[in-house]
C-alpha atoms as a PDB file:
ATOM      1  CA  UNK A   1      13.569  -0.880  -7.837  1.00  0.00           C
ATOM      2  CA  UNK A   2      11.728  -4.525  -8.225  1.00  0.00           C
ATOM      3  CA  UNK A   3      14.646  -6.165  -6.784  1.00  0.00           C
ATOM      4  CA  UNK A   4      14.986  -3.623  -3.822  1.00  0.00           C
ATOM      5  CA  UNK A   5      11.145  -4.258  -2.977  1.00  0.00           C
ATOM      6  CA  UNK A   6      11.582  -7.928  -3.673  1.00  0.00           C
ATOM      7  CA  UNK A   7      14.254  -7.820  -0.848  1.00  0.00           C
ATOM      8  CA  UNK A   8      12.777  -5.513   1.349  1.00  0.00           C
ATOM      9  CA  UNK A   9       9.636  -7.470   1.414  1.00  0.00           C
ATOM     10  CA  UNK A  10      11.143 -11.062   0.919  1.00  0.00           C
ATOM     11  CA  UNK A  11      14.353 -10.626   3.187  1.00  0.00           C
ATOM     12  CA  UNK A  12      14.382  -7.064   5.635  1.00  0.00           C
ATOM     13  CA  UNK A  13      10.744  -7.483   6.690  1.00  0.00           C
ATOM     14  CA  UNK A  14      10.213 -10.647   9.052  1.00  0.00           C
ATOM     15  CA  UNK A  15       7.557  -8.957  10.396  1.00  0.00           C
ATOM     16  CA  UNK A  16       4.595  -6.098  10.126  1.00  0.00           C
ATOM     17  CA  UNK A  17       6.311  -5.072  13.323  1.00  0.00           C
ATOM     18  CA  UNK A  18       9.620  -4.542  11.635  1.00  0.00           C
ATOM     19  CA  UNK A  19       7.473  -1.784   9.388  1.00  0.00           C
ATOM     20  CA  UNK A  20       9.145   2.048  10.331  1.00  0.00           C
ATOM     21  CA  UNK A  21       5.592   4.187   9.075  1.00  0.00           C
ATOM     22  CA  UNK A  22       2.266   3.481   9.868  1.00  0.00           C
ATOM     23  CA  UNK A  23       1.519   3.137   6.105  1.00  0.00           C
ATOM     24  CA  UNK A  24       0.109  -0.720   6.846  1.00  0.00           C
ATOM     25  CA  UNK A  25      -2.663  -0.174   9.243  1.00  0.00           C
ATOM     26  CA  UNK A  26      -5.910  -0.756   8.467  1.00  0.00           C
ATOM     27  CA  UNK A  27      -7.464   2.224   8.146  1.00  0.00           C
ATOM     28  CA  UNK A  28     -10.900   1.276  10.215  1.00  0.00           C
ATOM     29  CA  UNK A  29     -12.290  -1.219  12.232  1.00  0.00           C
ATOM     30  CA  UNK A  30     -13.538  -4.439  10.754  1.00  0.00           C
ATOM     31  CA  UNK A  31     -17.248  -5.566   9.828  1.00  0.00           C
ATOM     32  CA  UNK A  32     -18.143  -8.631  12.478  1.00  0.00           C
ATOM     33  CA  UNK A  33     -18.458 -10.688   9.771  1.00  0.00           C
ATOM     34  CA  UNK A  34     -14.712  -9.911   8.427  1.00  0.00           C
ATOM     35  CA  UNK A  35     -13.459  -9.957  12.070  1.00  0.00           C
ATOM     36  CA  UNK A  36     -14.629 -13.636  12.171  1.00  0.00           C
ATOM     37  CA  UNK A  37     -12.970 -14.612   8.610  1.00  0.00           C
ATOM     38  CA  UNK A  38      -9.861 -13.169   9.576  1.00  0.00           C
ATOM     39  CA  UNK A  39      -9.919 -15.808  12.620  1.00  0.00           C
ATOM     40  CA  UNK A  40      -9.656 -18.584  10.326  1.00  0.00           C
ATOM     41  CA  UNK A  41      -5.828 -17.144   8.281  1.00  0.00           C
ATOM     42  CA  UNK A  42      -2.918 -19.193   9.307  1.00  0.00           C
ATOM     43  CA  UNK A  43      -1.050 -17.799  11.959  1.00  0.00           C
ATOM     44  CA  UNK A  44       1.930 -17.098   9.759  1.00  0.00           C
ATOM     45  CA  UNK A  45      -0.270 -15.591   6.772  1.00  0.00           C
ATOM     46  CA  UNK A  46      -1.327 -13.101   8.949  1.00  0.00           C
ATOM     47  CA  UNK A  47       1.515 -12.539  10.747  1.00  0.00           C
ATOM     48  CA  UNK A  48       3.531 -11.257   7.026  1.00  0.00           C
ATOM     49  CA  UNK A  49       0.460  -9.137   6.319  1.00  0.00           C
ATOM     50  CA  UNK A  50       1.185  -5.557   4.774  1.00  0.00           C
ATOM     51  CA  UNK A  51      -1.726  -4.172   3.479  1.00  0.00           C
ATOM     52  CA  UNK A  52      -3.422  -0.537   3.925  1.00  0.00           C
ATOM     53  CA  UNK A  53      -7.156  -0.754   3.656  1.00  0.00           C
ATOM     54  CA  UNK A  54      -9.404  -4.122   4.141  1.00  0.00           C
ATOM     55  CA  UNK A  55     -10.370  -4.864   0.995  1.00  0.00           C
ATOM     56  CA  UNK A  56     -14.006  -6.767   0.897  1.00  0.00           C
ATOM     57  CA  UNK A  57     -16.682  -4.995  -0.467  1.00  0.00           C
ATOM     58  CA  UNK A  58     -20.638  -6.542  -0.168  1.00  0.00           C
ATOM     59  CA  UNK A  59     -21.800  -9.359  -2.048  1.00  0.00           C
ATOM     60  CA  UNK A  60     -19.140 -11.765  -3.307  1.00  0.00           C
ATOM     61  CA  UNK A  61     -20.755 -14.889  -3.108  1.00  0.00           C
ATOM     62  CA  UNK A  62     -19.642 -16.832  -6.393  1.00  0.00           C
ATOM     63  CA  UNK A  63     -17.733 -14.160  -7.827  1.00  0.00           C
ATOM     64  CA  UNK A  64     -14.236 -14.430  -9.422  1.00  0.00           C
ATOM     65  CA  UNK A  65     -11.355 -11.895  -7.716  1.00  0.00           C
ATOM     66  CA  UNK A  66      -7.564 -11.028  -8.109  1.00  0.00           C
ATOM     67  CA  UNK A  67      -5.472  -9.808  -5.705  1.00  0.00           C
ATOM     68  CA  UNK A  68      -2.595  -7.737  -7.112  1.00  0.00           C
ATOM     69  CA  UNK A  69       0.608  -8.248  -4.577  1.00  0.00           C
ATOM     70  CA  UNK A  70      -1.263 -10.870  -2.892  1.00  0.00           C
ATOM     71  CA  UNK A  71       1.952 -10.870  -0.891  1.00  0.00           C
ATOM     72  CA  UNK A  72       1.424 -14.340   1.543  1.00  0.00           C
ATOM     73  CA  UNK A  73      -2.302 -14.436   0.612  1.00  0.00           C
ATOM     74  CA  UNK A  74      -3.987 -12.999   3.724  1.00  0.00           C
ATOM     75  CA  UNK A  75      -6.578 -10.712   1.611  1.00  0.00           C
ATOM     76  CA  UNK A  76      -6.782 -14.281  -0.876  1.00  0.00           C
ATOM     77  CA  UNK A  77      -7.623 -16.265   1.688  1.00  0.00           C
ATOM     78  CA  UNK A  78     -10.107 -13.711   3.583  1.00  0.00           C
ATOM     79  CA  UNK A  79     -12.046 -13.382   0.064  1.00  0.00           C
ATOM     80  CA  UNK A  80     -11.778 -17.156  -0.549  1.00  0.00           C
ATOM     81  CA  UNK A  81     -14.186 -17.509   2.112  1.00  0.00           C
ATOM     82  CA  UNK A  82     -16.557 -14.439   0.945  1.00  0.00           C
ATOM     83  CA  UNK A  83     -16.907 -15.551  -2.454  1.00  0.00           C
ATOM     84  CA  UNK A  84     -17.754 -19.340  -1.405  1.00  0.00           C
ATOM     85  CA  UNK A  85     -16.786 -23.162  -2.760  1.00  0.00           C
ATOM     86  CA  UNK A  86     -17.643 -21.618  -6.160  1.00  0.00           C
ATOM     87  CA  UNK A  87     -15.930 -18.466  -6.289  1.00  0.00           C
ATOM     88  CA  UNK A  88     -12.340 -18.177  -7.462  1.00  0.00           C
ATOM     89  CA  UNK A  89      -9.660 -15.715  -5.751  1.00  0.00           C
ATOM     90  CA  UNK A  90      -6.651 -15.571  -7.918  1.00  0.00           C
ATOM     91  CA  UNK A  91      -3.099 -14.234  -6.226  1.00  0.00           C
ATOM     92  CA  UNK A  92      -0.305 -12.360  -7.752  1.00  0.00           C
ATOM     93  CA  UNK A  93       3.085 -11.653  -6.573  1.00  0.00           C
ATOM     94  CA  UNK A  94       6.436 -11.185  -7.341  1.00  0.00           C
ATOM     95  CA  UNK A  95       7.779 -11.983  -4.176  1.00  0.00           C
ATOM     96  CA  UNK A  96       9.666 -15.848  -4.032  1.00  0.00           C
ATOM     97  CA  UNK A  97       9.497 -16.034   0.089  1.00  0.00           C
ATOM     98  CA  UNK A  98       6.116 -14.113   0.312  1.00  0.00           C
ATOM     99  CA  UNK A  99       4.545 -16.971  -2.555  1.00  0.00           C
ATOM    100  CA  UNK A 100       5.866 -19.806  -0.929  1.00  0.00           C
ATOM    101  CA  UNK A 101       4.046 -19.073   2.630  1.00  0.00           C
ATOM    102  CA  UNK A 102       1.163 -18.733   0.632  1.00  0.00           C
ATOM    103  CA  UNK A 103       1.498 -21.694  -1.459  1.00  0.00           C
ATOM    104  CA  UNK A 104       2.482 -23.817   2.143  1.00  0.00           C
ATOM    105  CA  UNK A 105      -0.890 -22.858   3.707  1.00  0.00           C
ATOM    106  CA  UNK A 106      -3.306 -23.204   0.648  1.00  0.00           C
ATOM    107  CA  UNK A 107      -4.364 -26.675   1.273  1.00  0.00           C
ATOM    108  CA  UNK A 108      -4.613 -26.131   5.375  1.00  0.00           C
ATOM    109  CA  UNK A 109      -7.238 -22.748   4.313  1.00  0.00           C
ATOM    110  CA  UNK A 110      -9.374 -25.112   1.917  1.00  0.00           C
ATOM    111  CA  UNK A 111      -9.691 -27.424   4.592  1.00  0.00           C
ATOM    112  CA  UNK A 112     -10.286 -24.937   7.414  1.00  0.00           C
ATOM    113  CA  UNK A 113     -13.511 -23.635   5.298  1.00  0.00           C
ATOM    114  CA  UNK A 114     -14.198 -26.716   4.478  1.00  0.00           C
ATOM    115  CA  UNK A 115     -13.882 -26.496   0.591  1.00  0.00           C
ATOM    116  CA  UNK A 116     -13.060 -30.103  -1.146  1.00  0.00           C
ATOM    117  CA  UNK A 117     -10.352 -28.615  -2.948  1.00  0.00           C
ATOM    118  CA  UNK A 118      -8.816 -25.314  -2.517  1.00  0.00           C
ATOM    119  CA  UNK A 119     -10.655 -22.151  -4.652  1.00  0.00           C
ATOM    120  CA  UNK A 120      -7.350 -20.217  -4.620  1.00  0.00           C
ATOM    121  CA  UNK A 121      -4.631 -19.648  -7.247  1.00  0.00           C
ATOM    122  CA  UNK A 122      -0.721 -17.996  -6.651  1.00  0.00           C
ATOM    123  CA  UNK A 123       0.468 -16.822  -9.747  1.00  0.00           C
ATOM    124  CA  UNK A 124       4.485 -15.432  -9.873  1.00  0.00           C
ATOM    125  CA  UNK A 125       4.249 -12.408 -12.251  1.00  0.00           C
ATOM    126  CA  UNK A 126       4.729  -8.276 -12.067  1.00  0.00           C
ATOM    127  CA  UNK A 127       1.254  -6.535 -11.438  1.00  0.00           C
ATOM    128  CA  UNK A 128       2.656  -4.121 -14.473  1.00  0.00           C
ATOM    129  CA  UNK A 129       2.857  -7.012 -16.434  1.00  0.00           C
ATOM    130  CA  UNK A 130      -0.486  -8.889 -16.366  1.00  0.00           C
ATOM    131  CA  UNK A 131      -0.981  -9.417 -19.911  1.00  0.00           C
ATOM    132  CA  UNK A 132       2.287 -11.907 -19.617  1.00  0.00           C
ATOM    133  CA  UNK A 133       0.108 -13.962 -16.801  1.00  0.00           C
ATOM    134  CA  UNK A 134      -2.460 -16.799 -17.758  1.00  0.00           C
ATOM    135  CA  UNK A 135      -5.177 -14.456 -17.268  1.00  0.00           C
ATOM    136  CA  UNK A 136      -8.557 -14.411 -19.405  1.00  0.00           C
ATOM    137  CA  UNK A 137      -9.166 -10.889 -20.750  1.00  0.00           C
ATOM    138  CA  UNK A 138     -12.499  -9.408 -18.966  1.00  0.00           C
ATOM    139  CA  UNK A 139     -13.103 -12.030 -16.416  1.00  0.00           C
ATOM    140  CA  UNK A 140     -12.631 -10.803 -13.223  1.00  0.00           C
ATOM    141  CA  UNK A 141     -15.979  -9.475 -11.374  1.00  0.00           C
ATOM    142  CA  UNK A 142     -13.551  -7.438  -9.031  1.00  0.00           C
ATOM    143  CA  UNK A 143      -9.754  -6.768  -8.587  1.00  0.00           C
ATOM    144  CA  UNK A 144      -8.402  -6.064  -5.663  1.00  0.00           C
ATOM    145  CA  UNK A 145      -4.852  -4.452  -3.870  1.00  0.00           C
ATOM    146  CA  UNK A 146      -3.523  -3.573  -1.002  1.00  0.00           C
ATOM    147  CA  UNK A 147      -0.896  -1.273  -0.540  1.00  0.00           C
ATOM    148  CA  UNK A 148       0.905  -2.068  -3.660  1.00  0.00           C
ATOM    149  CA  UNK A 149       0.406  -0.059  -6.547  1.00  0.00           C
ATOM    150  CA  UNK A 150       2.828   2.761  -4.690  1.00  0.00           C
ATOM    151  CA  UNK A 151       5.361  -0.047  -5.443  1.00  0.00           C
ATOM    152  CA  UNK A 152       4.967  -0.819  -9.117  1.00  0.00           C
ATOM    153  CA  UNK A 153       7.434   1.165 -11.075  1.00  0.00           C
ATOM    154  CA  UNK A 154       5.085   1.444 -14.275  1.00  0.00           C
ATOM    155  CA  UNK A 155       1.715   2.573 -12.647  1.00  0.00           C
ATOM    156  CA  UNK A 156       0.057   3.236 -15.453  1.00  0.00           C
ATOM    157  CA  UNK A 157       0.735   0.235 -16.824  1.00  0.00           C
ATOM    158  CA  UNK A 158      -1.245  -1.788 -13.758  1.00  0.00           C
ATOM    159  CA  UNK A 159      -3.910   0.769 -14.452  1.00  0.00           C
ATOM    160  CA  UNK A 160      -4.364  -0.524 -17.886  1.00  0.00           C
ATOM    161  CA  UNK A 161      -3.850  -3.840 -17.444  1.00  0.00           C
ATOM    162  CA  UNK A 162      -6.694  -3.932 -14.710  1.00  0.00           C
ATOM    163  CA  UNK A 163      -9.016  -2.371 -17.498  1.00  0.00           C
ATOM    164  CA  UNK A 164      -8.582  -5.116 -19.908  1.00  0.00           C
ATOM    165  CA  UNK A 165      -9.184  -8.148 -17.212  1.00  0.00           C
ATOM    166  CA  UNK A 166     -12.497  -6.807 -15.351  1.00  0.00           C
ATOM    167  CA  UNK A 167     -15.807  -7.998 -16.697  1.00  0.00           C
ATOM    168  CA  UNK A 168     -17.924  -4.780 -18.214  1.00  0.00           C
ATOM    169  CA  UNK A 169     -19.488  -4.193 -14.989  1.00  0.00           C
ATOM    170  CA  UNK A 170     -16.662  -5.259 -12.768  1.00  0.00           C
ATOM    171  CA  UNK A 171     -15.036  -2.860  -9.947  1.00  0.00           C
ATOM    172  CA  UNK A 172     -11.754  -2.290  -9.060  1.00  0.00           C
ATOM    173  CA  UNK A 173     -11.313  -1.454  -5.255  1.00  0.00           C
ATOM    174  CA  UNK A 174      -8.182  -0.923  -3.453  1.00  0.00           C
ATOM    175  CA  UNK A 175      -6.365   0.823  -0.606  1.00  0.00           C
ATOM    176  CA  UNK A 176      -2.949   2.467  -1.485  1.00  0.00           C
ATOM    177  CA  UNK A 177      -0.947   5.165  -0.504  1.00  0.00           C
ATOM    178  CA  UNK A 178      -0.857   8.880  -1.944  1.00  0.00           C
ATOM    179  CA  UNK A 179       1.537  11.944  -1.445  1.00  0.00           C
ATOM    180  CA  UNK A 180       0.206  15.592  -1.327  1.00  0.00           C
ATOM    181  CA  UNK A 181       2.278  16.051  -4.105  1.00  0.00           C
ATOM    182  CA  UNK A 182       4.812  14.679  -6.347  1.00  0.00           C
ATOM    183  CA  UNK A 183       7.722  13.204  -4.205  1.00  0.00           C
ATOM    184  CA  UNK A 184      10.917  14.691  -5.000  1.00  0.00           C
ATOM    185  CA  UNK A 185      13.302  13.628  -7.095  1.00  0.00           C
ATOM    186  CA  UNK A 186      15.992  12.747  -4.827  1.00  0.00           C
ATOM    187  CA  UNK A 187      13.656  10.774  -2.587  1.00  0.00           C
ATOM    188  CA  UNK A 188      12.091   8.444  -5.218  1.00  0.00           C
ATOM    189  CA  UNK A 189      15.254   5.469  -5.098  1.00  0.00           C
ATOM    190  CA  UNK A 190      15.540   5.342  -1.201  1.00  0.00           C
ATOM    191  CA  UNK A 191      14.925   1.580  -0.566  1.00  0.00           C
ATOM    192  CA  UNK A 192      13.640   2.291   2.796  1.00  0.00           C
ATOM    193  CA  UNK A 193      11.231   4.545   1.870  1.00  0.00           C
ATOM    194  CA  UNK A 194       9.894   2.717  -1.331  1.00  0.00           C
ATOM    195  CA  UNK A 195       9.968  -0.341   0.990  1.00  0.00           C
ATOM    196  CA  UNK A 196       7.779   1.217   3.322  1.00  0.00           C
ATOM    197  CA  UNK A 197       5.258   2.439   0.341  1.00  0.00           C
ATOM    198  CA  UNK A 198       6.037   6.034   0.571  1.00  0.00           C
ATOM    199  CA  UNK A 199       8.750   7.248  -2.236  1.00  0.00           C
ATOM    200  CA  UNK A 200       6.551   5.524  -4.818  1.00  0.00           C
ATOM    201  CA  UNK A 201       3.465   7.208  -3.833  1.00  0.00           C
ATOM    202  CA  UNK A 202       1.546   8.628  -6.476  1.00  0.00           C
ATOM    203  CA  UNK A 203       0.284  12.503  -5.875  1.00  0.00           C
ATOM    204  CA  UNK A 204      -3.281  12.087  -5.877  1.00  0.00           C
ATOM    205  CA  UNK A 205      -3.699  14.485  -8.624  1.00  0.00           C
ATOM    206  CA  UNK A 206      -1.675  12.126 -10.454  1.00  0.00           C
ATOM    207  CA  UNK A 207      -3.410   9.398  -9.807  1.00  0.00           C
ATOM    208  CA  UNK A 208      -7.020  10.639 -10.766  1.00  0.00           C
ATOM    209  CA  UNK A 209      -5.193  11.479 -13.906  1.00  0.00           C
ATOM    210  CA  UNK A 210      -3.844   7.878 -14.832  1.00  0.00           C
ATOM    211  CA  UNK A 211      -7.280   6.720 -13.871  1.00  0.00           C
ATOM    212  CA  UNK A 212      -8.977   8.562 -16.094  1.00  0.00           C
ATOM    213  CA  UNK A 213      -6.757   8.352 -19.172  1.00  0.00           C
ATOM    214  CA  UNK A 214      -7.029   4.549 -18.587  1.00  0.00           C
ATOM    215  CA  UNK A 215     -11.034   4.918 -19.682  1.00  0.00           C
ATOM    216  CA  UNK A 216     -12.517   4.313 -15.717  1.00  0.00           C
ATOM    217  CA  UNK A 217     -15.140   6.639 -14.165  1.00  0.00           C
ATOM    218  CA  UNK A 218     -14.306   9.166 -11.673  1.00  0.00           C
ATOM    219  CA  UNK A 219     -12.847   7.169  -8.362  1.00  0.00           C
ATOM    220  CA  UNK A 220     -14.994   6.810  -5.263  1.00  0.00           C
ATOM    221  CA  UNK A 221     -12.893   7.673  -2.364  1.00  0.00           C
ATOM    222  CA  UNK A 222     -14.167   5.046   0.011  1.00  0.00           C
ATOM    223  CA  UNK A 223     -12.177   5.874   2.998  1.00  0.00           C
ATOM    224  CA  UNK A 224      -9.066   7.676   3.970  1.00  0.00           C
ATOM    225  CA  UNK A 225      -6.391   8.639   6.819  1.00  0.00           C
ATOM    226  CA  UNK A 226      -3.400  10.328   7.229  1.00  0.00           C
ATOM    227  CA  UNK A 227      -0.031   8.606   7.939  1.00  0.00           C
ATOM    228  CA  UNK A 228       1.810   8.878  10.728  1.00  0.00           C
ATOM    229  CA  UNK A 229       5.575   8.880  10.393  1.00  0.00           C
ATOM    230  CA  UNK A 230       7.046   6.895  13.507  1.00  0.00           C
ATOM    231  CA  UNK A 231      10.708   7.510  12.772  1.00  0.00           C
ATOM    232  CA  UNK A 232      12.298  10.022  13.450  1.00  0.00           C
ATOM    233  CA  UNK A 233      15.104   9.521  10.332  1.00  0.00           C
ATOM    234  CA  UNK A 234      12.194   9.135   7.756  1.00  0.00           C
ATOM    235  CA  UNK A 235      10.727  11.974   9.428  1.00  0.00           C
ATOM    236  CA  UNK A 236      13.650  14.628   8.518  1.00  0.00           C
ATOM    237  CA  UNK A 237      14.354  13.204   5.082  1.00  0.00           C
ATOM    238  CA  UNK A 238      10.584  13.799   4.207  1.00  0.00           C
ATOM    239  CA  UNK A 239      10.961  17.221   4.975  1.00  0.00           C
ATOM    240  CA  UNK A 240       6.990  18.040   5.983  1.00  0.00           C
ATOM    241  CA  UNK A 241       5.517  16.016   3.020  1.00  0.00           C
ATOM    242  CA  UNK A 242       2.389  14.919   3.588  1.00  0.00           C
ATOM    243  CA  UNK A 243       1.057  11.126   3.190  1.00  0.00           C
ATOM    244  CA  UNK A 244      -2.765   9.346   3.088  1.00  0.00           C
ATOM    245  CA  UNK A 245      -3.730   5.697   3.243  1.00  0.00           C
ATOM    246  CA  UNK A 246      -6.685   5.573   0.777  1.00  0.00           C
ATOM    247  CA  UNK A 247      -9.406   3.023  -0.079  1.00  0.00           C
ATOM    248  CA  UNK A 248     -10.719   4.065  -3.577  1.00  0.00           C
ATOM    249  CA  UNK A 249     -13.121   2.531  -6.305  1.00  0.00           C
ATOM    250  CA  UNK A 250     -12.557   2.589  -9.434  1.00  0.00           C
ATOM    251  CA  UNK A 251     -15.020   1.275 -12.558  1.00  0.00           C
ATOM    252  CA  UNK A 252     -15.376   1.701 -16.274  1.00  0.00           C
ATOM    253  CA  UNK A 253     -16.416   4.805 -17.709  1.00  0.00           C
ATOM    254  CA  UNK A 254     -19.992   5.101 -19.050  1.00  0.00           C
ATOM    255  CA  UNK A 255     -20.506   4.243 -22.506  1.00  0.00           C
ATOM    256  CA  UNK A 256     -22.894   7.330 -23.315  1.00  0.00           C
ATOM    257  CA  UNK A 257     -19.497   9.742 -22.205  1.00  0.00           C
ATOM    258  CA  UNK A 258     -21.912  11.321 -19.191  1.00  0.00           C
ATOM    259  CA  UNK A 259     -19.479  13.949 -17.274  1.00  0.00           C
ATOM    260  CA  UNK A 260     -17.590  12.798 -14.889  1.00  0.00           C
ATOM    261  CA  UNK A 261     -18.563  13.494 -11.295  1.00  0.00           C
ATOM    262  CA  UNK A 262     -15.893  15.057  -9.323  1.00  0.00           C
ATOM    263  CA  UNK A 263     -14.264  12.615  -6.377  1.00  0.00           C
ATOM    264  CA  UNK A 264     -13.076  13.629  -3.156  1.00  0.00           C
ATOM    265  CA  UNK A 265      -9.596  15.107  -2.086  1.00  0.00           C
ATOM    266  CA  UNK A 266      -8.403  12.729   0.900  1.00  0.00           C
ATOM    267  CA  UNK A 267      -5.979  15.799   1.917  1.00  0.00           C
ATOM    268  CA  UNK A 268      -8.624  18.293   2.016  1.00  0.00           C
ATOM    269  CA  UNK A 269     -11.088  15.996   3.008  1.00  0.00           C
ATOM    270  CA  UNK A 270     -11.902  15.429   7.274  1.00  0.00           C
ATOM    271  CA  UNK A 271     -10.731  11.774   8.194  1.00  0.00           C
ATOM    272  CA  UNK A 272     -12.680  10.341  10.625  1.00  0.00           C
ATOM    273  CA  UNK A 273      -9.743   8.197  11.229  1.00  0.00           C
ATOM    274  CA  UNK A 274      -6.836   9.606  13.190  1.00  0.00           C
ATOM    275  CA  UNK A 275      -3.448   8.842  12.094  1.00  0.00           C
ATOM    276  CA  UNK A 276      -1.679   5.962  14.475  1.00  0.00           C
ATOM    277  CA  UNK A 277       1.374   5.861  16.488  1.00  0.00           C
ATOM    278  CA  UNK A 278       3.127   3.253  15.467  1.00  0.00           C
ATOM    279  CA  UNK A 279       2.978   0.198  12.674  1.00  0.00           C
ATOM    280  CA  UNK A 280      -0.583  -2.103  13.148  1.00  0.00           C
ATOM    281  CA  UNK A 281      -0.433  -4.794  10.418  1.00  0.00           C
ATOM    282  CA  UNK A 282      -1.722  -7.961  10.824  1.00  0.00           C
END
């Protein structure tokens, strides 16, 4: 499946526009102050853009951040100018074509902010695999993703690997896709639909299960919508099942063991956000 999303997101997709599910839109409206950041991405950077959720929580002035599936570095280049000169915003990817746009345009963003040197890093590497990366153990104040983890073929794996690079108080907080339940069988290996973050989708039950036998506190369901399926192919092989775009936060369990709060059900939940009618990246 790596190489399948590898092509599908390094070769098929030219485009957000070439995207066949709304899966990529942002699921609300951006703050002013992230509407003007986004003004400053290279054209190109933005235009290869397919994330789920805006991902820039408050107060990130100086603060050190990784992007898991950075992709061409849109969300690394947003938070690059959140976290300041002395932040840090680190980028990982697995993606060749999707690395080197990023790579092309890192010197042009430092110099659009007006940084002296860039305050960004691209790392090559498999988000289930981030204890192979040069990555210091519990140093990140937040991690970040964006319509990724529905790709990885070993969640649990990112899961834990997340856990052992925050900083005690850090946060994880990420948008990602979800199923209403586990996606069947046959449907998990169609490229198309893994491509377009659906066949990996984790049930949310599942999911609140990973997270919590990785050691983090009960998620904070930040924001959620339901998908809209805009062909009509994809729309007969999924048979009626049921898809949300999700922006959740995840941190570390308490140390004293306190019970865990229960977190909201996006599929039982009301969205104020109605689903789309057709693909809105970028």
């Amino acid at each position: 499946m790596r190489e399948q999303v590898r092509d599908y997101y390094g070769d098929v997709l030219q485009s957000s526009g070439d995207l066949k599910s709304d899966a990529c839109c942002e699921i609300s409206a951006p703050e002013p102050h992230i509407r003007d950041a986004l003004t400053h991405i290279h054209p190109e950077v933005a235009n290869k853009y397919y994330g789920c959720g805006l991902i820039a929580p408050d107060g990130l002035k100086g603060k050190r951040v990784l992007d898991l599936g950075c992709g061409t570095g849109r969300d690394v280049f947003l938070l690059a100018q959140l976290v300041g000169e002395s932040g840090e915003v680190v980028g990982v990817d697995m993606t060749d074509n999707q690395l080197a746009v990023a790579l092309e345009h890192e010197a042009w963003h430092a110099d659009r902010f007006g940084y002296a040197r860039p305050n960004t890093r691209f790392l090559k590497g498999y988000i289930e695999d981030l204890d192979q990366l040069d990555l210091e153990l519990g140093s990140f104040d937040l991690i970040i993703s964006n319509c990724v983890i529905n790709l990885s073929t070993d969640k649990p794996a990112v899961f834990a690997g997340v856990r052992h690079l925050l900083k005690p108080d850090g946060v994880m907080h990420f948008a990602d896709v979800y199923a209403e339940r586990a996606v069947p069988e046959a449907l998990r290996t169609d490229p198309v639909l893994y491509g377009e973050c659906l066949a990996g989708a984790l049930a949310w039950s599942d999911f609140l299960a990973i997270a919590e036998d990785t050691g983090f506190d009960a998620p904070e369901l930040v924001d959620h919508r339901p998908l809209a399926i805009t062909d009509e192919a994809l729309i007969e092989t999924l048979d009626g099942l049921k898809f949300v775009s999700a922006t959740v936060e995840l941190r570390t369990a308490p140390a004293n063991d306190a019970p865990r709060q229960e977190t909201g059900d996006p599929f039982t939940l009301k969205s104020p956000h109605a689903p789309s009618s057709g693909s809105c990246c970028g």
